[in-house]
C-alpha atoms as a PDB file:
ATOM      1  CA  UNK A   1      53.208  94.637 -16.784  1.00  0.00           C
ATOM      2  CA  UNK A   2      53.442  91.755 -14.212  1.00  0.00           C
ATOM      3  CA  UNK A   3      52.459  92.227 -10.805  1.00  0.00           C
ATOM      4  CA  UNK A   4      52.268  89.331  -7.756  1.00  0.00           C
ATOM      5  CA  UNK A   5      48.904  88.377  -6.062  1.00  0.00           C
ATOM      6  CA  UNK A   6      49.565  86.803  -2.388  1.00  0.00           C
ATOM      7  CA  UNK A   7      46.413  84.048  -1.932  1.00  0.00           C
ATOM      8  CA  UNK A   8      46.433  81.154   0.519  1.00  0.00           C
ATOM      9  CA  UNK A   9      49.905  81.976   1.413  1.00  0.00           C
ATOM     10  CA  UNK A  10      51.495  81.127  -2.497  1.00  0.00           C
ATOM     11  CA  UNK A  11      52.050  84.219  -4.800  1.00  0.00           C
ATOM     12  CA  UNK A  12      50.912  83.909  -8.200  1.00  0.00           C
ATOM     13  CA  UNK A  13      52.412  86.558 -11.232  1.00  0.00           C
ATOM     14  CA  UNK A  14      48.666  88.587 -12.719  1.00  0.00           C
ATOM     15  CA  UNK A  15      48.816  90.250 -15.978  1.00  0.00           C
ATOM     16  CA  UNK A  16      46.161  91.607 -18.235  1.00  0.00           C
ATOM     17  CA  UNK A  17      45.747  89.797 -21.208  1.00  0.00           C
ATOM     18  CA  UNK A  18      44.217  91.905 -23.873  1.00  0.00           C
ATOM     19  CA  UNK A  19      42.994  89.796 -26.475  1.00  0.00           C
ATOM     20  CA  UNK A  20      40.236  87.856 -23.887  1.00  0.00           C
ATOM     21  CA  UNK A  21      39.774  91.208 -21.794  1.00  0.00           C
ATOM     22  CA  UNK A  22      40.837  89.368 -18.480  1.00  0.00           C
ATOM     23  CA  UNK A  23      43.173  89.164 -15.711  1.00  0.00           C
ATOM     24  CA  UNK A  24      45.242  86.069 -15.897  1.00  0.00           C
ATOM     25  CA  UNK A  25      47.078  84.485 -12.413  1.00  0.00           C
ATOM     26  CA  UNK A  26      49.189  81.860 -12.535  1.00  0.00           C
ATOM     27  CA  UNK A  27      50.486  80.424  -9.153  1.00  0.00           C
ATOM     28  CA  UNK A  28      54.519  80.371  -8.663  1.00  0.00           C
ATOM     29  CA  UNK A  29      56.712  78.049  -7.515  1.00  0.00           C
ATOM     30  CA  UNK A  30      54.426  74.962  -7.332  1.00  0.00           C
ATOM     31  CA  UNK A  31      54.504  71.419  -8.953  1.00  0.00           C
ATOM     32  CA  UNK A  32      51.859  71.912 -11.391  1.00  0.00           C
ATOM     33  CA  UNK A  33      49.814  74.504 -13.349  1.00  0.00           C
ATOM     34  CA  UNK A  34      46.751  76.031 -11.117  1.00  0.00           C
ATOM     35  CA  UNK A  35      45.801  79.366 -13.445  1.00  0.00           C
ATOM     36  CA  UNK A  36      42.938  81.342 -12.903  1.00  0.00           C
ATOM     37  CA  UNK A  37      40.701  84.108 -15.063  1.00  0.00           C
ATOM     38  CA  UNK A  38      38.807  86.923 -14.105  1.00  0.00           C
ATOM     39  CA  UNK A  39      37.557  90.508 -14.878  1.00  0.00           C
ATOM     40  CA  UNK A  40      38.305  91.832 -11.772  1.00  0.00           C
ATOM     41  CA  UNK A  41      40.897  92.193  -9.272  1.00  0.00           C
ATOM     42  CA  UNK A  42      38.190  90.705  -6.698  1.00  0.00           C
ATOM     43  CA  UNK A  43      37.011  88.336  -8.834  1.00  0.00           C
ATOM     44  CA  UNK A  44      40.789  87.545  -9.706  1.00  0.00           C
ATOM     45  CA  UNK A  45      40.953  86.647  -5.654  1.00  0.00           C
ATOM     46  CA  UNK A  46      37.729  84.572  -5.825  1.00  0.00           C
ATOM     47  CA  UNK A  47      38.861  82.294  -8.707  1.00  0.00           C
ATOM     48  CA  UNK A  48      42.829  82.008  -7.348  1.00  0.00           C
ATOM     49  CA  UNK A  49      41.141  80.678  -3.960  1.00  0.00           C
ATOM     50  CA  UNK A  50      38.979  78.359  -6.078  1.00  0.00           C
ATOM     51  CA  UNK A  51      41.621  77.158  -8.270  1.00  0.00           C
ATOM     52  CA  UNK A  52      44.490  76.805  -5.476  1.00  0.00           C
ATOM     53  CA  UNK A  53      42.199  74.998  -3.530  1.00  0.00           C
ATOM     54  CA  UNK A  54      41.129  72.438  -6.214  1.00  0.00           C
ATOM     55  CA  UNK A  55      44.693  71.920  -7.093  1.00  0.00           C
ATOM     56  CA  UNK A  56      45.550  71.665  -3.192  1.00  0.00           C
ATOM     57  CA  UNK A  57      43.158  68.881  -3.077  1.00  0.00           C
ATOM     58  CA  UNK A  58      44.521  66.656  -5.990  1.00  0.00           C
ATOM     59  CA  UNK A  59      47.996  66.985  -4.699  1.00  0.00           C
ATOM     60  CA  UNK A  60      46.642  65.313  -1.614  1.00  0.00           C
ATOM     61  CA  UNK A  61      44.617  63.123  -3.594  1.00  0.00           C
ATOM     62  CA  UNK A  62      47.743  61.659  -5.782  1.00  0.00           C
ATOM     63  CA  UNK A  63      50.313  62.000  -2.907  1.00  0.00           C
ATOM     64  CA  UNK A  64      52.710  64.408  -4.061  1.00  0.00           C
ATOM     65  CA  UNK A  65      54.088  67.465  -2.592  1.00  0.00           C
ATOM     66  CA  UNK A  66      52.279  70.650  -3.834  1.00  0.00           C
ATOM     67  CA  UNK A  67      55.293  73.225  -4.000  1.00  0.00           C
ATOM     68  CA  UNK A  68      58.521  72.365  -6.388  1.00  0.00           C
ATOM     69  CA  UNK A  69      61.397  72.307  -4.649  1.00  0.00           C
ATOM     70  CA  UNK A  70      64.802  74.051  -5.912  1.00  0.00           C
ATOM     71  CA  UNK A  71      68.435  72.780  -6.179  1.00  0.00           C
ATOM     72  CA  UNK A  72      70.032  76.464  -5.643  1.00  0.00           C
ATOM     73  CA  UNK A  73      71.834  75.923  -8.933  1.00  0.00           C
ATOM     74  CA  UNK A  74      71.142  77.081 -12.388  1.00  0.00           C
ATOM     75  CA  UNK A  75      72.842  77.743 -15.810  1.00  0.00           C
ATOM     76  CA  UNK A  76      72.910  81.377 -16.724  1.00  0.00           C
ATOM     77  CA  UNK A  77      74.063  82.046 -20.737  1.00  0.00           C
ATOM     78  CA  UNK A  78      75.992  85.414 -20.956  1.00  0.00           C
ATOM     79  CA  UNK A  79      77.493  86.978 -23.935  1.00  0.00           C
ATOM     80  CA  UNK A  80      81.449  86.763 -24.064  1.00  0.00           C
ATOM     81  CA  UNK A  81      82.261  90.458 -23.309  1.00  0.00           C
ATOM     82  CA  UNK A  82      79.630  90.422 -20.141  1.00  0.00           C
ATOM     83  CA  UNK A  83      81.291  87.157 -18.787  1.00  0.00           C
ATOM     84  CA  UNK A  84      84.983  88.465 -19.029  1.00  0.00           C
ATOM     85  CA  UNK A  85      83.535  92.224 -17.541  1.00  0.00           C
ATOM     86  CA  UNK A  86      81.778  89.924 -14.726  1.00  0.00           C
ATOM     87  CA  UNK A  87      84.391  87.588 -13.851  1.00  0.00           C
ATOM     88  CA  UNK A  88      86.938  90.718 -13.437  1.00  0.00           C
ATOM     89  CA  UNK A  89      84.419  92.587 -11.094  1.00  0.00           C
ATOM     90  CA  UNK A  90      84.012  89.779  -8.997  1.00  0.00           C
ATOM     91  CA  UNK A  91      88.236  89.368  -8.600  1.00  0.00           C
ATOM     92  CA  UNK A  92      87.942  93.074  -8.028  1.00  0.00           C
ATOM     93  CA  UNK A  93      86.147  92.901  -5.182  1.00  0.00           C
ATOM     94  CA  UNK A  94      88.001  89.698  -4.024  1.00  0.00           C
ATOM     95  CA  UNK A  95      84.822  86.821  -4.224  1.00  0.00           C
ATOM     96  CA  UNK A  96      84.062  84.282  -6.654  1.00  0.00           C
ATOM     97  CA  UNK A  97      81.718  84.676  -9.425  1.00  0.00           C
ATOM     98  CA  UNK A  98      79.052  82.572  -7.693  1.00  0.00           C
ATOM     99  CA  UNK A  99      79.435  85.366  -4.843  1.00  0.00           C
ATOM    100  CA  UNK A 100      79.333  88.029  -6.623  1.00  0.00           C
ATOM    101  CA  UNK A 101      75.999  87.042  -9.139  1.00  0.00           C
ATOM    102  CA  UNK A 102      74.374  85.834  -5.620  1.00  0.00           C
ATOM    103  CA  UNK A 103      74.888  89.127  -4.145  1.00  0.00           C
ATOM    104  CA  UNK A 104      73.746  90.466  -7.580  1.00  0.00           C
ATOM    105  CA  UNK A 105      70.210  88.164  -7.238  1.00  0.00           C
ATOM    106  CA  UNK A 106      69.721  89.173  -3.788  1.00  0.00           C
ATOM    107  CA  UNK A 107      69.902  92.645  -4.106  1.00  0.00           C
ATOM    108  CA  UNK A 108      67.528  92.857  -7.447  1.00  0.00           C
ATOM    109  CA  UNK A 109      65.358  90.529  -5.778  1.00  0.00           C
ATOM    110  CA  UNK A 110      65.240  93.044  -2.175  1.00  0.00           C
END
């Protein structure tokens, strides 16, 4: 099961990993890897500040921007008979596919 931590403002994706008996963050959406271990959800907190920080202060250090940045486009592989039903729900409700698989994203992301 994944859940999201919120620390410093960037939201990292926890999970339990079994095999070490920790919790296991890993930060989202920025330009490098800044992962973090603990045994508790506090301690979790403790060690994301630690490690977010740390990475924080070599992205300053190097000169580089800290969060990735996104085009807004990516390639999605569908099989055959889910492309043809998608296309014809999208003409059925009169927008293109990018509209309609947008609207899709934006609703399972709500």
């Amino acid at each position: 099961m994944n859940n999201i931590m919120e620390i410093g403002g960037h939201r990292a994706v926890v999970q339990f990993d079994p095999d070490i008996g920790l919790f296991r963050g890993e930060f989202l959406g920025l330009n490098g890897g800044a992962d973090f271990y603990a045994d508790s959800v506090s301690g979790l907190r403790l060690e994301g500040e630690t490690s977010l920080k740390v990475f924080l202060e070599m992205c300053v250090e190097k000169g580089v921007s800290p969060v990735k940045h996104f085009s807004g486009k990516f390639q999605v592989r569908l099989p055959e008979k889910l492309h043809a039903r998608v296309v014809e729900m999208a003409a059925a409700r009169g927008v293109s596919l990018n509209a309609f698989v947008q609207e899709a994203l934006t609703q399972a992301a709500s």
